[in-house]
PDB file of N, CA and C in Angstrom:
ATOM      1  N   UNK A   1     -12.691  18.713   3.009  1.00  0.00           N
ATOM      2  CA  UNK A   1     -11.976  19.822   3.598  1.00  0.00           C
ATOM      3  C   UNK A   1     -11.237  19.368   4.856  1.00  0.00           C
ATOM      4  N   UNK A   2     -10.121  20.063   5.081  1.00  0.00           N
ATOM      5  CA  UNK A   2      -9.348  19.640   6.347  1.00  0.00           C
ATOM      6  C   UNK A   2      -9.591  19.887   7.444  1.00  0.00           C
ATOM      7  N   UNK A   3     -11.592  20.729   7.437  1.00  0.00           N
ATOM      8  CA  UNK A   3     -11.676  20.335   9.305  1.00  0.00           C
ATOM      9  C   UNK A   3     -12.648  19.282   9.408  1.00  0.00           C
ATOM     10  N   UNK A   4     -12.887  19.112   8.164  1.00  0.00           N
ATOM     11  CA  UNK A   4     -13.972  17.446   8.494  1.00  0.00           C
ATOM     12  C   UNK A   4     -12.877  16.261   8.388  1.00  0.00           C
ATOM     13  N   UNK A   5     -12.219  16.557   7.774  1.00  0.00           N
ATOM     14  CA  UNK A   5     -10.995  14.914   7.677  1.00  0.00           C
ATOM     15  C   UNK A   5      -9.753  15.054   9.138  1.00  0.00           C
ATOM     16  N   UNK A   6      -9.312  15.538   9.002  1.00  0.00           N
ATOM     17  CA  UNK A   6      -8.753  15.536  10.524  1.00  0.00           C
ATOM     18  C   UNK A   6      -8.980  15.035  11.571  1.00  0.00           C
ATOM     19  N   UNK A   7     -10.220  15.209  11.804  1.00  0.00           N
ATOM     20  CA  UNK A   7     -10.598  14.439  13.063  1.00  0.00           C
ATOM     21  C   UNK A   7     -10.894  12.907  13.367  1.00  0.00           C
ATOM     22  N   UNK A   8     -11.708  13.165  11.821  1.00  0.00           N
ATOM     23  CA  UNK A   8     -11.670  11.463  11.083  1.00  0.00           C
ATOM     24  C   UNK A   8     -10.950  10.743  11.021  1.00  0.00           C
ATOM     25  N   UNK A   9      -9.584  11.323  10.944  1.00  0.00           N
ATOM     26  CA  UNK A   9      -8.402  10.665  11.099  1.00  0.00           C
ATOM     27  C   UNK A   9      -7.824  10.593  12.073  1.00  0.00           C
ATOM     28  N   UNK A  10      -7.602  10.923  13.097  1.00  0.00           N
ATOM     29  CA  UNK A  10      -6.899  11.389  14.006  1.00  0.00           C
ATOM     30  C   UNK A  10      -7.801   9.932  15.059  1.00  0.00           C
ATOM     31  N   UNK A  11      -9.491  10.342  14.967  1.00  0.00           N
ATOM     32  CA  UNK A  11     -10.237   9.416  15.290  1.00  0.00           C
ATOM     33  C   UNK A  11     -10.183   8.067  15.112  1.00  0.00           C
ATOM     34  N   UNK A  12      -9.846   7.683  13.769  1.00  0.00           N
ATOM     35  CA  UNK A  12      -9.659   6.253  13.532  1.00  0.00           C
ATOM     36  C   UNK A  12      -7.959   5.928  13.645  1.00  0.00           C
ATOM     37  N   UNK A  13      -7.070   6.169  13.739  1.00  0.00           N
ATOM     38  CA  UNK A  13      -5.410   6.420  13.609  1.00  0.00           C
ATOM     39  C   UNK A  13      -4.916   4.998  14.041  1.00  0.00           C
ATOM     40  N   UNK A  14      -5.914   4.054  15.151  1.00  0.00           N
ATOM     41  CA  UNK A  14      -5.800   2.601  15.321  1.00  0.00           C
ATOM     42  C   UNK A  14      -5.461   1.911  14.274  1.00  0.00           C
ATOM     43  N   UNK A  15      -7.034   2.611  13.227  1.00  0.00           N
ATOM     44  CA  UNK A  15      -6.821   1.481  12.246  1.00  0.00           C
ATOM     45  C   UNK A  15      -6.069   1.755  10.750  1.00  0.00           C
ATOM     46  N   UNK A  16      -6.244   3.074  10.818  1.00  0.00           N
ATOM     47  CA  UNK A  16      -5.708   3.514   9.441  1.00  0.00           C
ATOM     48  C   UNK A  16      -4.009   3.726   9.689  1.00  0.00           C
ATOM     49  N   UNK A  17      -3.633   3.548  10.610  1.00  0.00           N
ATOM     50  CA  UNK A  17      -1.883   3.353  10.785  1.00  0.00           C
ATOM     51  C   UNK A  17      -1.320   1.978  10.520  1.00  0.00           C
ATOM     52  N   UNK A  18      -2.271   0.947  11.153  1.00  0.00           N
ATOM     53  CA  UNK A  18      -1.494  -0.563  10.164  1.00  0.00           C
ATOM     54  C   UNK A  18      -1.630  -0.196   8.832  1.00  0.00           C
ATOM     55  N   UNK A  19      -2.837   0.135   8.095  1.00  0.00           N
ATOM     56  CA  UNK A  19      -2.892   0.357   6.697  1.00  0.00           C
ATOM     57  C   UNK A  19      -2.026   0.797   5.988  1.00  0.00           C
ATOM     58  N   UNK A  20      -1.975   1.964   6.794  1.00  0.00           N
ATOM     59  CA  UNK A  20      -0.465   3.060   5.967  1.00  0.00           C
ATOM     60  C   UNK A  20       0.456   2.440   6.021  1.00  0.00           C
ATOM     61  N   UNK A  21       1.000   1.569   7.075  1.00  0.00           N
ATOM     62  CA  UNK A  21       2.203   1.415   7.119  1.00  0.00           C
ATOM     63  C   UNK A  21       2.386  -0.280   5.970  1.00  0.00           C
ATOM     64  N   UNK A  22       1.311  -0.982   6.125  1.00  0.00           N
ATOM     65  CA  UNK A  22       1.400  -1.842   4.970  1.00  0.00           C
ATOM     66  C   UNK A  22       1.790  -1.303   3.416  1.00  0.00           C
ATOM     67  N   UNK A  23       0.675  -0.688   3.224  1.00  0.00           N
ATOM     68  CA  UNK A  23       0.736   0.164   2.047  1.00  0.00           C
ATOM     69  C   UNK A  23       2.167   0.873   2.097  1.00  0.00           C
ATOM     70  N   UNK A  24       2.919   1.417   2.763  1.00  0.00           N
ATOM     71  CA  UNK A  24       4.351   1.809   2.625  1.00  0.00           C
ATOM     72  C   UNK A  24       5.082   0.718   2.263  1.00  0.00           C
ATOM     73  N   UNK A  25       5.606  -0.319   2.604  1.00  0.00           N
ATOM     74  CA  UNK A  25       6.137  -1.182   2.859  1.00  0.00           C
ATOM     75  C   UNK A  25       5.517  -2.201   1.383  1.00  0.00           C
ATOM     76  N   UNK A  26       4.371  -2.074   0.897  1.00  0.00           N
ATOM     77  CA  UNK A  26       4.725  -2.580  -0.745  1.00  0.00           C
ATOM     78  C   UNK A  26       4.994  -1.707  -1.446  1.00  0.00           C
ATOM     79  N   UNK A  27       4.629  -0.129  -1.305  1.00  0.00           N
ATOM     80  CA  UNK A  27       5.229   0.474  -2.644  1.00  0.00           C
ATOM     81  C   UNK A  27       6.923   0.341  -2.227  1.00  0.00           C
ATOM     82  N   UNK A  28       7.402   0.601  -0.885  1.00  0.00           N
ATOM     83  CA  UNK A  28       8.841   0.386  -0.497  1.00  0.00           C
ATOM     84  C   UNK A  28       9.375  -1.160  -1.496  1.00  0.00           C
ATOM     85  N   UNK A  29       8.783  -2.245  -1.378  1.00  0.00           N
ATOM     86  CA  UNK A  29       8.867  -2.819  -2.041  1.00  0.00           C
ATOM     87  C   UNK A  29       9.029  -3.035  -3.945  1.00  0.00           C
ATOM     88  N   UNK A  30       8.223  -1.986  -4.344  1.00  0.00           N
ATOM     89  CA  UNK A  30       7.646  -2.158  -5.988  1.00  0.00           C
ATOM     90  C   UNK A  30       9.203  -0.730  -6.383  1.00  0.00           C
ATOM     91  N   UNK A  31       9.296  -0.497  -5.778  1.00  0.00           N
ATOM     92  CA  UNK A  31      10.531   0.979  -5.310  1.00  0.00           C
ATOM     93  C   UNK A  31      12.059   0.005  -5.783  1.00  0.00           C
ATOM     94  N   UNK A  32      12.028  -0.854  -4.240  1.00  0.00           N
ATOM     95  CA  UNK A  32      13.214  -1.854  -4.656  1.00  0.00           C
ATOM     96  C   UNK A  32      13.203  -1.936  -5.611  1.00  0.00           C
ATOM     97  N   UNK A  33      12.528  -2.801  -5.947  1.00  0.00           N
ATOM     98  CA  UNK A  33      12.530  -4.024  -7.161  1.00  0.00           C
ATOM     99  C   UNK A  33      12.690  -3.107  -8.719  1.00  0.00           C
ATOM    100  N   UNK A  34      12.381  -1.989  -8.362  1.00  0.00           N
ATOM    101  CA  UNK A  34      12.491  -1.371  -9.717  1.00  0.00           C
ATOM    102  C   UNK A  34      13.850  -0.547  -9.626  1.00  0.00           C
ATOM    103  N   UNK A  35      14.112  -0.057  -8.789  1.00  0.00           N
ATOM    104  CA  UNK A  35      15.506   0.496  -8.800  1.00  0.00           C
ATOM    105  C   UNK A  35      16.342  -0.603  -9.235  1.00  0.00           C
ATOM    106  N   UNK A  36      16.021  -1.975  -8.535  1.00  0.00           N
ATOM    107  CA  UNK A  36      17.039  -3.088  -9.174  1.00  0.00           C
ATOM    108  C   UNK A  36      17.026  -3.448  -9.954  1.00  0.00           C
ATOM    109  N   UNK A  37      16.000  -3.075 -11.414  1.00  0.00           N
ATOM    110  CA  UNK A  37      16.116  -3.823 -12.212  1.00  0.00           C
ATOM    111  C   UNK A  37      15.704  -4.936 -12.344  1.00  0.00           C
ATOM    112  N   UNK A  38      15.385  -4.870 -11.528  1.00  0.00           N
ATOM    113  CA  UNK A  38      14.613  -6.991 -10.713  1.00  0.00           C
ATOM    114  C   UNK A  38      13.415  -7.406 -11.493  1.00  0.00           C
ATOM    115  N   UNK A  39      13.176  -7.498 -12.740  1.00  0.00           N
ATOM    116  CA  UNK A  39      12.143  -7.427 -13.369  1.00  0.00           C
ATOM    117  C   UNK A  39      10.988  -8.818 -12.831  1.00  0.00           C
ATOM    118  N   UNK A  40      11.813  -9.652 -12.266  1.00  0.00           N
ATOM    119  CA  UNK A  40      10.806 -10.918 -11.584  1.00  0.00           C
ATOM    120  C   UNK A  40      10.170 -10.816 -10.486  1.00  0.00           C
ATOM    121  N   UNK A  41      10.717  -9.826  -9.729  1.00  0.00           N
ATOM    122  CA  UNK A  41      10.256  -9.023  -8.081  1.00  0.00           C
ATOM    123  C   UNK A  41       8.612  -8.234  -8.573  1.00  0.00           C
ATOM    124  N   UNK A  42       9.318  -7.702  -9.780  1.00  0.00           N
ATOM    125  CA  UNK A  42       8.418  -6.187 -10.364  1.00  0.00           C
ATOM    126  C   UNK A  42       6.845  -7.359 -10.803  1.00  0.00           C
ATOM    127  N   UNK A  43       7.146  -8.189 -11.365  1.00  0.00           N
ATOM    128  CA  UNK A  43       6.663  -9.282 -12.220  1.00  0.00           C
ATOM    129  C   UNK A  43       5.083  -9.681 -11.037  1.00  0.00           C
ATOM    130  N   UNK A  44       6.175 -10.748  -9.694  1.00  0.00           N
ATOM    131  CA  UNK A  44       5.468 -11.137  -8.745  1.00  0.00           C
ATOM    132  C   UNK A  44       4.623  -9.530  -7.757  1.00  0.00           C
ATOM    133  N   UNK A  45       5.365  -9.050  -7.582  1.00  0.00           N
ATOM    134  CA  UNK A  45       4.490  -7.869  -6.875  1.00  0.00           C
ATOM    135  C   UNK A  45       3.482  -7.724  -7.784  1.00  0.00           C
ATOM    136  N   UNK A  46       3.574  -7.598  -9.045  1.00  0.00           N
ATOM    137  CA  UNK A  46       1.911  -6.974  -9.893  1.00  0.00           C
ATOM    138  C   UNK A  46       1.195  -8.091  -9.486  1.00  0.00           C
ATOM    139  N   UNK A  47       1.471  -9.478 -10.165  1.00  0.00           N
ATOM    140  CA  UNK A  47       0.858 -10.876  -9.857  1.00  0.00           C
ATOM    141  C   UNK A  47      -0.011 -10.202  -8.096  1.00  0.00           C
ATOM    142  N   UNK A  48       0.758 -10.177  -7.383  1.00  0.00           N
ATOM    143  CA  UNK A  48       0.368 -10.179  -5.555  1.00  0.00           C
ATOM    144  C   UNK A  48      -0.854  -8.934  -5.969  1.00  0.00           C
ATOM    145  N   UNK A  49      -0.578  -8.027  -6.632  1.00  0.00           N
ATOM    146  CA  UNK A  49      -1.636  -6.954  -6.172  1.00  0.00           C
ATOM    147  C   UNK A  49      -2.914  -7.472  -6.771  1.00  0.00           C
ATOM    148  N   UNK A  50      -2.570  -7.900  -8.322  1.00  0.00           N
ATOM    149  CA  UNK A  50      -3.849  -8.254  -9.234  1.00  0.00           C
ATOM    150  C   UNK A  50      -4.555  -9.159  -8.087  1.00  0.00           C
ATOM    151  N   UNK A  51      -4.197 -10.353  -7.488  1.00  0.00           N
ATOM    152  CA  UNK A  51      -5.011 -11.484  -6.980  1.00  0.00           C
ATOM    153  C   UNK A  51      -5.554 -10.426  -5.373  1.00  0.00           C
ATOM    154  N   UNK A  52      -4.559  -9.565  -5.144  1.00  0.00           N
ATOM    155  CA  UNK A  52      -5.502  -8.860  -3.930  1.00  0.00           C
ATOM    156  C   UNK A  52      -6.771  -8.100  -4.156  1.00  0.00           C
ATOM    157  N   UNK A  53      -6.538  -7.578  -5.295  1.00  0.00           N
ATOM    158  CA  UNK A  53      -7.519  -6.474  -6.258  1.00  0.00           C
ATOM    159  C   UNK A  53      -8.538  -7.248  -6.621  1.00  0.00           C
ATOM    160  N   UNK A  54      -8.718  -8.551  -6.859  1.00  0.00           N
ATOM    161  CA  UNK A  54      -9.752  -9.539  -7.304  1.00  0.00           C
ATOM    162  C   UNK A  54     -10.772  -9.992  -5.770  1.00  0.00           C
ATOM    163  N   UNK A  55      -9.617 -10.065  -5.056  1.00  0.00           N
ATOM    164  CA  UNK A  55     -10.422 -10.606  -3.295  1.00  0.00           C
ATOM    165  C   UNK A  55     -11.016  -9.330  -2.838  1.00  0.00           C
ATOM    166  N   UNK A  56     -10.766  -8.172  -3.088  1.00  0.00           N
ATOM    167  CA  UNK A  56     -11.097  -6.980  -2.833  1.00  0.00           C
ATOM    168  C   UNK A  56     -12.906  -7.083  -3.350  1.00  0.00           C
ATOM    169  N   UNK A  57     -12.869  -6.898  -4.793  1.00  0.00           N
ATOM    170  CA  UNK A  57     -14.111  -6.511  -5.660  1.00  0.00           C
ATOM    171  C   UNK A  57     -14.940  -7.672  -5.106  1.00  0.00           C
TER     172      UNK A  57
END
């Protein structure tokens, strides 16, 4: 509910604002590359997420 998350957020905003703004900046990316047609951009971005998604688990 939005009076327990709010504050949570608002509270952590240090750290969860690099996040967001990373996370903007690849879908901004996966966005490009697909508006262009760029199928090798589209290609390497999945490649980049799969090997992040693996260091993650």
């Amino acid at each position: 509910n939005p009076e327990m998350w709010t504050p949570i957020f608002i509270e952590n905003s240090g750290n969860l604002v690099p996040i967001l703004d990373d996370y903007i900046e690849n879908v901004r990316k996966f966005r490009d590359a697909i508006a262009d047609y760029d199928s090798s951009a589209v290609s390497s971005l999945i490649a980049e997420s799969n090997k992040i998604k693996r260091i993650i688990k």
